[in-house]
PDB file of N, CA and C in Angstrom:
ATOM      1  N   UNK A   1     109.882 119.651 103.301  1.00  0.00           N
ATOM      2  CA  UNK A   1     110.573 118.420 103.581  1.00  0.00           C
ATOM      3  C   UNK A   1     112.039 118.707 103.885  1.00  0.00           C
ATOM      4  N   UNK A   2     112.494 117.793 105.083  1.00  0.00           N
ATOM      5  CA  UNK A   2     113.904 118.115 105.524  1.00  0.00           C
ATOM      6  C   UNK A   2     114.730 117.094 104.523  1.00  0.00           C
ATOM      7  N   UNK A   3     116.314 117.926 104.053  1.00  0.00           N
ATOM      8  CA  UNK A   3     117.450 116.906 103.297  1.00  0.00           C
ATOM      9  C   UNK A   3     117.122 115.363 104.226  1.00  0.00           C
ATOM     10  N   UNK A   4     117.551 114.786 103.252  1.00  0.00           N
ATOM     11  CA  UNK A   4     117.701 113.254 103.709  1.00  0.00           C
ATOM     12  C   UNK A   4     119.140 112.618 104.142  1.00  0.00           C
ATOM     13  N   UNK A   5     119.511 114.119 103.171  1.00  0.00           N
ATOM     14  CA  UNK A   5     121.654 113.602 103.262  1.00  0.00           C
ATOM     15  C   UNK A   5     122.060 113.149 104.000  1.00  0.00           C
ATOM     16  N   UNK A   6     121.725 113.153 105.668  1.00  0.00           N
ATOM     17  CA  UNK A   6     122.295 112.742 107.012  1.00  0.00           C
ATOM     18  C   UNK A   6     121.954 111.271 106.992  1.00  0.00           C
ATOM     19  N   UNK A   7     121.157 110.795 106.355  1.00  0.00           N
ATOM     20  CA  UNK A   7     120.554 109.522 106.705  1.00  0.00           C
ATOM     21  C   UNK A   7     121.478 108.595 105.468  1.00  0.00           C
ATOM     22  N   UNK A   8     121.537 109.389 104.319  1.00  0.00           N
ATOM     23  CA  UNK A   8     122.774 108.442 103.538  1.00  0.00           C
ATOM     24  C   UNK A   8     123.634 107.434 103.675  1.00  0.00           C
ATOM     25  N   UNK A   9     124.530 108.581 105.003  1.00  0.00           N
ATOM     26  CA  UNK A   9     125.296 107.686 105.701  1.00  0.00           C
ATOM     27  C   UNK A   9     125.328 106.846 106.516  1.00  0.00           C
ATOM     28  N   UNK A  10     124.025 106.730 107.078  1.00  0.00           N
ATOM     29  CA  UNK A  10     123.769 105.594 108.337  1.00  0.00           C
ATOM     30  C   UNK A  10     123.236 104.384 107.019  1.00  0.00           C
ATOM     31  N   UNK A  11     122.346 104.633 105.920  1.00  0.00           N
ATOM     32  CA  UNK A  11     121.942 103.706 105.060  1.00  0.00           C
ATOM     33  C   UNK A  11     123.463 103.089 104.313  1.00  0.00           C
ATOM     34  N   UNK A  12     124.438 104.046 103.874  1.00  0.00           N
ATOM     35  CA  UNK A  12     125.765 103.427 103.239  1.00  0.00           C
ATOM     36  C   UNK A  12     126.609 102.260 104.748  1.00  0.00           C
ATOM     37  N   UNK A  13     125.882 102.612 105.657  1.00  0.00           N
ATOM     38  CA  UNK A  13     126.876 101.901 106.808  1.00  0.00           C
ATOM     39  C   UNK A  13     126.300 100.411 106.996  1.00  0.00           C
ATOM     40  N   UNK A  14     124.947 100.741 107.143  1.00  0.00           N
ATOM     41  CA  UNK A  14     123.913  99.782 107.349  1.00  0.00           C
ATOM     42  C   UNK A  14     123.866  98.737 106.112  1.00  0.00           C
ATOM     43  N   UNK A  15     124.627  99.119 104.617  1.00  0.00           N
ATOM     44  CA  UNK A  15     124.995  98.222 103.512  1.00  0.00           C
ATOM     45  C   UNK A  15     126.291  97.704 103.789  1.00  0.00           C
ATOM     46  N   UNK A  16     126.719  98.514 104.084  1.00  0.00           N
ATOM     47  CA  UNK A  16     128.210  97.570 104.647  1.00  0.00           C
ATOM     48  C   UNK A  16     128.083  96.556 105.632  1.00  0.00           C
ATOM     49  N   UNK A  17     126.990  96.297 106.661  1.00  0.00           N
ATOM     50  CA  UNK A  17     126.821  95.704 107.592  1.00  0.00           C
ATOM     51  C   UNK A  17     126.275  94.575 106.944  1.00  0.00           C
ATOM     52  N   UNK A  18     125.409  94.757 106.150  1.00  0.00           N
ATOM     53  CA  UNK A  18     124.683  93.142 105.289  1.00  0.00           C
ATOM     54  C   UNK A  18     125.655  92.616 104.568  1.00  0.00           C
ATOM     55  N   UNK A  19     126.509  93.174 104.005  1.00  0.00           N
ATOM     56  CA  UNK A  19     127.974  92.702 102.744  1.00  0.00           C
ATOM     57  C   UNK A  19     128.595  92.011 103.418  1.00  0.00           C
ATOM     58  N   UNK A  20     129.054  92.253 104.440  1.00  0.00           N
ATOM     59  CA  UNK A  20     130.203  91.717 105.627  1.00  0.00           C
ATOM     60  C   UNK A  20     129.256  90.386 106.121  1.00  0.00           C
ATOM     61  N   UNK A  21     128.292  90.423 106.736  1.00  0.00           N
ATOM     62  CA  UNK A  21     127.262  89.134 106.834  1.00  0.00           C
ATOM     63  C   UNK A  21     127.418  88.280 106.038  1.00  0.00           C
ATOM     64  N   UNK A  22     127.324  89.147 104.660  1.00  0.00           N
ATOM     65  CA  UNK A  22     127.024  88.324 103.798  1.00  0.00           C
ATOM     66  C   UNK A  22     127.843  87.500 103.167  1.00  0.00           C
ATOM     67  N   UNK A  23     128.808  87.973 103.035  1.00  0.00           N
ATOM     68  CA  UNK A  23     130.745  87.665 102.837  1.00  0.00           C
ATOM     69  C   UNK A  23     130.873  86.385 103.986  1.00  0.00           C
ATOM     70  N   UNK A  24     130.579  86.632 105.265  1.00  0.00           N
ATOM     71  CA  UNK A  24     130.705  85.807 106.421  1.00  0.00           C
ATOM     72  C   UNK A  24     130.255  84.259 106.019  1.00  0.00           C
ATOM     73  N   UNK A  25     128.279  84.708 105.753  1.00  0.00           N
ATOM     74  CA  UNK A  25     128.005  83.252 105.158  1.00  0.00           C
ATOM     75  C   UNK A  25     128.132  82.524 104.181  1.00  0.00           C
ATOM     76  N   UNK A  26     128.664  83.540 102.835  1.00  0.00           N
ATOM     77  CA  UNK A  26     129.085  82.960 102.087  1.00  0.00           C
ATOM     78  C   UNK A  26     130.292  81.771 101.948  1.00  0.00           C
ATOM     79  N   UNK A  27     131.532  82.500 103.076  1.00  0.00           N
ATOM     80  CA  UNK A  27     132.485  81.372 103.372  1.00  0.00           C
ATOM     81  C   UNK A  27     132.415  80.634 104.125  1.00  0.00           C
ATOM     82  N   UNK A  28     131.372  80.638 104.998  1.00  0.00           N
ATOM     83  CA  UNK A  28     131.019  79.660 105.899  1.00  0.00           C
ATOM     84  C   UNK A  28     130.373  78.599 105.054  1.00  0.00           C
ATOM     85  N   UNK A  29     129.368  79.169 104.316  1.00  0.00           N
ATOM     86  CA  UNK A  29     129.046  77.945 103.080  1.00  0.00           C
ATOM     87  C   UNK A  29     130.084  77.007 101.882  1.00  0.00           C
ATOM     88  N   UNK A  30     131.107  77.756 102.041  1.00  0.00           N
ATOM     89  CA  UNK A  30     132.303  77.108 101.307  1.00  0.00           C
ATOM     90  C   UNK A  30     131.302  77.664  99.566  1.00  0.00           C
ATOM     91  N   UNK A  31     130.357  78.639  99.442  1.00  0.00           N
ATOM     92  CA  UNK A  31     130.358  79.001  98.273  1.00  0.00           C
ATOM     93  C   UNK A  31     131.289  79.381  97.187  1.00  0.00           C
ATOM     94  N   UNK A  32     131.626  78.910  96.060  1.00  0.00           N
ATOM     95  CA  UNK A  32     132.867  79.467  95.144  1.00  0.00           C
ATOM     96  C   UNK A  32     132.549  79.783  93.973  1.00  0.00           C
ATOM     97  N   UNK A  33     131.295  79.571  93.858  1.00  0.00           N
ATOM     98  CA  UNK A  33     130.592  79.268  92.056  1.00  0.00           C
ATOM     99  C   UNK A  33     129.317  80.397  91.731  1.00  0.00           C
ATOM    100  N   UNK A  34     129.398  80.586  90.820  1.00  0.00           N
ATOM    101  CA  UNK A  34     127.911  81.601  90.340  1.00  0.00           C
ATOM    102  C   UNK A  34     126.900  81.179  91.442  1.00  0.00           C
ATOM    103  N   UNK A  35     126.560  80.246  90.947  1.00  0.00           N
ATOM    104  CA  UNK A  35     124.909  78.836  91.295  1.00  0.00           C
ATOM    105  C   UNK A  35     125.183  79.099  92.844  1.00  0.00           C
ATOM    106  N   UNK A  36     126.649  78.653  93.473  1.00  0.00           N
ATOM    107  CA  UNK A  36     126.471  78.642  94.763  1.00  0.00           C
ATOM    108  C   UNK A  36     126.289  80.072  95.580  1.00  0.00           C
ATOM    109  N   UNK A  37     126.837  81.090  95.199  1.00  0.00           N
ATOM    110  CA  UNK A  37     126.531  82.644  95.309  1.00  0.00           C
ATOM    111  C   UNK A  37     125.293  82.861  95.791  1.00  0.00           C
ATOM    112  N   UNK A  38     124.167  82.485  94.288  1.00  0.00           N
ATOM    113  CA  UNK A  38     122.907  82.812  94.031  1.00  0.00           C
ATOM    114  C   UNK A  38     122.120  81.989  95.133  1.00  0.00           C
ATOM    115  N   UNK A  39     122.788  80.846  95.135  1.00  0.00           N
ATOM    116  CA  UNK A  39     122.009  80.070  96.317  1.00  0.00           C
ATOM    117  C   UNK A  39     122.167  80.585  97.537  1.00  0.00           C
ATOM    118  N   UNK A  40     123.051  81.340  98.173  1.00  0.00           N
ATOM    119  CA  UNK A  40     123.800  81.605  99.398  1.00  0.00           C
ATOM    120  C   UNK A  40     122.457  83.110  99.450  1.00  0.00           C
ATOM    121  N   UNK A  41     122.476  83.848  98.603  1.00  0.00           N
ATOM    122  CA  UNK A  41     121.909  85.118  98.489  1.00  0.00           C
ATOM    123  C   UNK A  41     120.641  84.682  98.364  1.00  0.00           C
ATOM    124  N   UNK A  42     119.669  83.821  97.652  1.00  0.00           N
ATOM    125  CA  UNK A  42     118.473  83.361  97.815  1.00  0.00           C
ATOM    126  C   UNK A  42     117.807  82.716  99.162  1.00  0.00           C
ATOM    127  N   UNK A  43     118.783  82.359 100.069  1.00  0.00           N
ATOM    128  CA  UNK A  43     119.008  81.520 100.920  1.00  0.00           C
ATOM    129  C   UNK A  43     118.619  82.717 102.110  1.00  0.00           C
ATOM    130  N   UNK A  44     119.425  83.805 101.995  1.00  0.00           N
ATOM    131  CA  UNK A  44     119.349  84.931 103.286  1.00  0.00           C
ATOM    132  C   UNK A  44     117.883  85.495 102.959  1.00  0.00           C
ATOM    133  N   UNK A  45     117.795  85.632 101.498  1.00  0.00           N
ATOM    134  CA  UNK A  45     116.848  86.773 101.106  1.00  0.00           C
ATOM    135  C   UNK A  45     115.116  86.159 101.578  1.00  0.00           C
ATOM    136  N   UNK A  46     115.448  84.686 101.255  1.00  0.00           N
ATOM    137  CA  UNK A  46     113.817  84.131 102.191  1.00  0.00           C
ATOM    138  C   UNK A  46     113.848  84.480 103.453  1.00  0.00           C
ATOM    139  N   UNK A  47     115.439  83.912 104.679  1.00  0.00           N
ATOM    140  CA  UNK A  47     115.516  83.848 105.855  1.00  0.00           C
ATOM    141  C   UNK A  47     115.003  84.878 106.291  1.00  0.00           C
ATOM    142  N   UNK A  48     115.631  86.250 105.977  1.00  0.00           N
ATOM    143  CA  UNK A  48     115.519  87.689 106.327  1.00  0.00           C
ATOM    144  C   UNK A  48     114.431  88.154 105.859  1.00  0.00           C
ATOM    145  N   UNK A  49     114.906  88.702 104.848  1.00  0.00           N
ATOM    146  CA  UNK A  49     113.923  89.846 104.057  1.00  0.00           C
ATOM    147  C   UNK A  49     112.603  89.427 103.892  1.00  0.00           C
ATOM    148  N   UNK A  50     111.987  88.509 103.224  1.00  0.00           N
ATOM    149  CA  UNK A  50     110.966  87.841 103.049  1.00  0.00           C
ATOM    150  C   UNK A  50     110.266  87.629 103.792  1.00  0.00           C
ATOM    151  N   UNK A  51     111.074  87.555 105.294  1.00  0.00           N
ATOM    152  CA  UNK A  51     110.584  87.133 106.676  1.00  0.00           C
ATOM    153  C   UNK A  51     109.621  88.159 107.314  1.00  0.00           C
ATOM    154  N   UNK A  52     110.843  89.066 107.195  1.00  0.00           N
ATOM    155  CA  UNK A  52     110.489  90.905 107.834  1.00  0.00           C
ATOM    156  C   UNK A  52     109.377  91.292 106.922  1.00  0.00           C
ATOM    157  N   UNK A  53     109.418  91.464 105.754  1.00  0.00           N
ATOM    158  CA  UNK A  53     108.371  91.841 104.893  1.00  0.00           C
ATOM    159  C   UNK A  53     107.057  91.313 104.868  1.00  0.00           C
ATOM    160  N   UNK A  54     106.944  90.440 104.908  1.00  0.00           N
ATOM    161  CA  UNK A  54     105.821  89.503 105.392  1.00  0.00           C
ATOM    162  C   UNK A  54     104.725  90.150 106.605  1.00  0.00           C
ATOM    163  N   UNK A  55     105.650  90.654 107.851  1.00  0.00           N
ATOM    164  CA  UNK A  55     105.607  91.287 108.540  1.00  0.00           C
ATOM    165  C   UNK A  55     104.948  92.591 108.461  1.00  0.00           C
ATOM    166  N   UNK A  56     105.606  93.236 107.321  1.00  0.00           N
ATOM    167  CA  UNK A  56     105.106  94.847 106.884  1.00  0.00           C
ATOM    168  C   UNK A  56     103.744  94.593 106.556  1.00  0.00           C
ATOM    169  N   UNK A  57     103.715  93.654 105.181  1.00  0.00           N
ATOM    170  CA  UNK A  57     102.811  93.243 104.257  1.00  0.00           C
ATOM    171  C   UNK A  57     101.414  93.102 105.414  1.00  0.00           C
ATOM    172  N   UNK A  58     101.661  92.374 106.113  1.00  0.00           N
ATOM    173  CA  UNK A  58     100.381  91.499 107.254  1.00  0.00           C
ATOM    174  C   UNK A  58      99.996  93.038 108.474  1.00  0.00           C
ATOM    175  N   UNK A  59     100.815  92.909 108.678  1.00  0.00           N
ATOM    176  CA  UNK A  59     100.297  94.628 110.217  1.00  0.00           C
ATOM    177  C   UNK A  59     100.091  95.737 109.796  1.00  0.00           C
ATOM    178  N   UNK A  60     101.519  96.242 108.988  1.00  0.00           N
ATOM    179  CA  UNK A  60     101.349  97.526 108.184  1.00  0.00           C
ATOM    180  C   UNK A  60     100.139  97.394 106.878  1.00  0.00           C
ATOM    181  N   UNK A  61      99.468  96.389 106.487  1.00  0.00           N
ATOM    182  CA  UNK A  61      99.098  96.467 105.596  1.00  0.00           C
ATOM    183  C   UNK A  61      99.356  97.235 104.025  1.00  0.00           C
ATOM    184  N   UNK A  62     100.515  96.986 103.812  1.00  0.00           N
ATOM    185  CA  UNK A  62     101.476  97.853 102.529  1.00  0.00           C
ATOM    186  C   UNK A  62     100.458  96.665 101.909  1.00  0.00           C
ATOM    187  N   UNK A  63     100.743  97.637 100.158  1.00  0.00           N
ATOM    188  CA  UNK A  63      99.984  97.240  99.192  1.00  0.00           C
ATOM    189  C   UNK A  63     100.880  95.859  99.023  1.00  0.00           C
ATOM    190  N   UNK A  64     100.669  94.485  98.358  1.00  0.00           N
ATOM    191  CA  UNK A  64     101.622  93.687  97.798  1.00  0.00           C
ATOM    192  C   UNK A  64     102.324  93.787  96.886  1.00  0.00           C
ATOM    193  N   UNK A  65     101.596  94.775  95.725  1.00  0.00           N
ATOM    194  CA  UNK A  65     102.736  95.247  94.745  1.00  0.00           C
ATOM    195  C   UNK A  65     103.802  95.761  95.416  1.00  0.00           C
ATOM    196  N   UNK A  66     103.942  96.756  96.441  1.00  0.00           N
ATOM    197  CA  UNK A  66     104.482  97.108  96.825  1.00  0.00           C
ATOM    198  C   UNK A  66     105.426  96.287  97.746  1.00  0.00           C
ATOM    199  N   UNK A  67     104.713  95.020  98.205  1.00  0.00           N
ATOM    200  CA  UNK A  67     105.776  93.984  98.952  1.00  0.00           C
ATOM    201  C   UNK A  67     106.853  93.319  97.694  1.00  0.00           C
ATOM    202  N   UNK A  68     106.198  93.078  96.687  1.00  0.00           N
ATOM    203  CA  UNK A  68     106.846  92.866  95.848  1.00  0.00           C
ATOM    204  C   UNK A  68     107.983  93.428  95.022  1.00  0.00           C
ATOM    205  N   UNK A  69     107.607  94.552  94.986  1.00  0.00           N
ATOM    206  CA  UNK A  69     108.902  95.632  95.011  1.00  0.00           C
ATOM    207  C   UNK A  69     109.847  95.539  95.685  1.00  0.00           C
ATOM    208  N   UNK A  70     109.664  95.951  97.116  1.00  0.00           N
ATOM    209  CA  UNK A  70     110.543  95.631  98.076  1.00  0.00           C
ATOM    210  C   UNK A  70     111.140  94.359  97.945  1.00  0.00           C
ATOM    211  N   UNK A  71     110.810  93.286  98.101  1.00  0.00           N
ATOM    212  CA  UNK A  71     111.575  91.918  98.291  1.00  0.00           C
ATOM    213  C   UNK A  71     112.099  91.385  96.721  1.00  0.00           C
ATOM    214  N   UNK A  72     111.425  92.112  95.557  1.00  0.00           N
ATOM    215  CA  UNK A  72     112.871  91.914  94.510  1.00  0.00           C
ATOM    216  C   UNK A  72     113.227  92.559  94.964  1.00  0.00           C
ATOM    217  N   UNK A  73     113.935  93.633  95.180  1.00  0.00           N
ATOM    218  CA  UNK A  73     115.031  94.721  94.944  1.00  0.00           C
ATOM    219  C   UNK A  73     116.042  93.947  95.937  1.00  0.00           C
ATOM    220  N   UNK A  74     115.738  93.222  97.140  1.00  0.00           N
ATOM    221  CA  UNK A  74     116.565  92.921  98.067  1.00  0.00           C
ATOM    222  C   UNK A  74     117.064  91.385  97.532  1.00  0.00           C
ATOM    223  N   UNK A  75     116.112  90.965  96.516  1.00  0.00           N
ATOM    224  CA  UNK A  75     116.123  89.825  96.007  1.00  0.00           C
ATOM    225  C   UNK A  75     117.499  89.290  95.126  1.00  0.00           C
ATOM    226  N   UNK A  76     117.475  90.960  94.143  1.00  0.00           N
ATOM    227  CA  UNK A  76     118.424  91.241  93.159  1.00  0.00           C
ATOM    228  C   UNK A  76     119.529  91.360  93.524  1.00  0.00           C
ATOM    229  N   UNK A  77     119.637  92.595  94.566  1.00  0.00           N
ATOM    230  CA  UNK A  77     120.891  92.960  95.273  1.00  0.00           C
ATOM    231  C   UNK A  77     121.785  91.478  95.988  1.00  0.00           C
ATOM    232  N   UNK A  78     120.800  90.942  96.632  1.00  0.00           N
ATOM    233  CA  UNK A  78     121.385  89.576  97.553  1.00  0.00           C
ATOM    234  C   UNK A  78     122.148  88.795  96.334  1.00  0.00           C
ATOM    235  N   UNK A  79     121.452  88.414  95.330  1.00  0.00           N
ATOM    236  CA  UNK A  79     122.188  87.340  94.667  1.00  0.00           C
ATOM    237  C   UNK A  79     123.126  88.179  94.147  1.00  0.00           C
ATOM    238  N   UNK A  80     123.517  88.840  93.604  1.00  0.00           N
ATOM    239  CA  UNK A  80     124.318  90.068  92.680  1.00  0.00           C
ATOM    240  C   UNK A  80     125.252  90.159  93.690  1.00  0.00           C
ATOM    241  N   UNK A  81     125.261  90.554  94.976  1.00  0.00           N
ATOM    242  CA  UNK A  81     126.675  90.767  96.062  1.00  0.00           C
ATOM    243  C   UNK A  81     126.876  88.902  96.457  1.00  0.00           C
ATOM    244  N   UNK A  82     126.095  87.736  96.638  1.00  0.00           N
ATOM    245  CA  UNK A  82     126.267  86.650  96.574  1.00  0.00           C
ATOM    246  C   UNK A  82     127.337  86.131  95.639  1.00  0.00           C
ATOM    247  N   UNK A  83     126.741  86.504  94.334  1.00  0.00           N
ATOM    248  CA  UNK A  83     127.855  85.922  93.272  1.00  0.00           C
ATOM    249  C   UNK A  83     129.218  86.769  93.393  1.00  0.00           C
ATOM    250  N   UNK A  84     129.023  87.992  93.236  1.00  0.00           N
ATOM    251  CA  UNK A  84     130.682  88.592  94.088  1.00  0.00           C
ATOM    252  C   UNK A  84     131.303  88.166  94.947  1.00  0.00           C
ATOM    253  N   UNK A  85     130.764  88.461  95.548  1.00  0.00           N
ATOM    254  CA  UNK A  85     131.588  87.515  97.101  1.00  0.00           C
ATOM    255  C   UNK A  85     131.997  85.581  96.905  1.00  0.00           C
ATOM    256  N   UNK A  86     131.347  85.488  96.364  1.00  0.00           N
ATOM    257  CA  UNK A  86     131.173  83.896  96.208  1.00  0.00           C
ATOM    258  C   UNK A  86     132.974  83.480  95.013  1.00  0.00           C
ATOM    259  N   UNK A  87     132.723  84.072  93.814  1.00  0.00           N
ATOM    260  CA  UNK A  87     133.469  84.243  92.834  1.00  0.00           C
ATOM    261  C   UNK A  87     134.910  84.767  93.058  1.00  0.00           C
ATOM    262  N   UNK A  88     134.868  85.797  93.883  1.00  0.00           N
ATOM    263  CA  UNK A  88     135.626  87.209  93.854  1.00  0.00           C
ATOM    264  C   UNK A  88     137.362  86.423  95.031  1.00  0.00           C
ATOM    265  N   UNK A  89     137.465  85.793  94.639  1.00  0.00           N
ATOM    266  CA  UNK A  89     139.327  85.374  95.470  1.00  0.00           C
ATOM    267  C   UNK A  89     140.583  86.038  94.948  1.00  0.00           C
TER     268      UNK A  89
END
């Protein structure tokens, strides 16, 4: 198996790219509060992630535990950088 190290950095860039989105809709929502954060981040995480995955889940046929995995983790992360961003002035 080849290092993965090179790909780090396109994945650390590609997180910066959802934060900044995410920062975007957050003030576009006039979010300022925990609740509104979590809502803002629950809000993308159906639009998007849930969307795309769905996707995997149905063609790729991935296991659902395994969809489930995937869409908490993006679930967690969303509200968790939501309430930062939301809070954070």
């Amino acid at each position: 198996m080849k290092a993965t190290t090179p790909w780090m950095v396109v994945g650390f860039i590609g997180h910066q790219v959802i934060a900044l989105a995410l920062a975007v809709i957050v003030s576009l929502a006039g979010a300022t509060t925990v609740l509104g954060g979590i809502a803002v981040g629950v809000l993308v995480w159906i639009g998007f992630v849930v969307t795309l995955e769905v996707g995997e889940l149905i063609w790729e046929k991935i296991p659902f535990r395994l969809f489930l995995i995937r869409v908490g983790g993006h679930l967690v992360a969303l509200s968790v950088a939501g309430v930062i961003l939301a809070v954070w002035r």
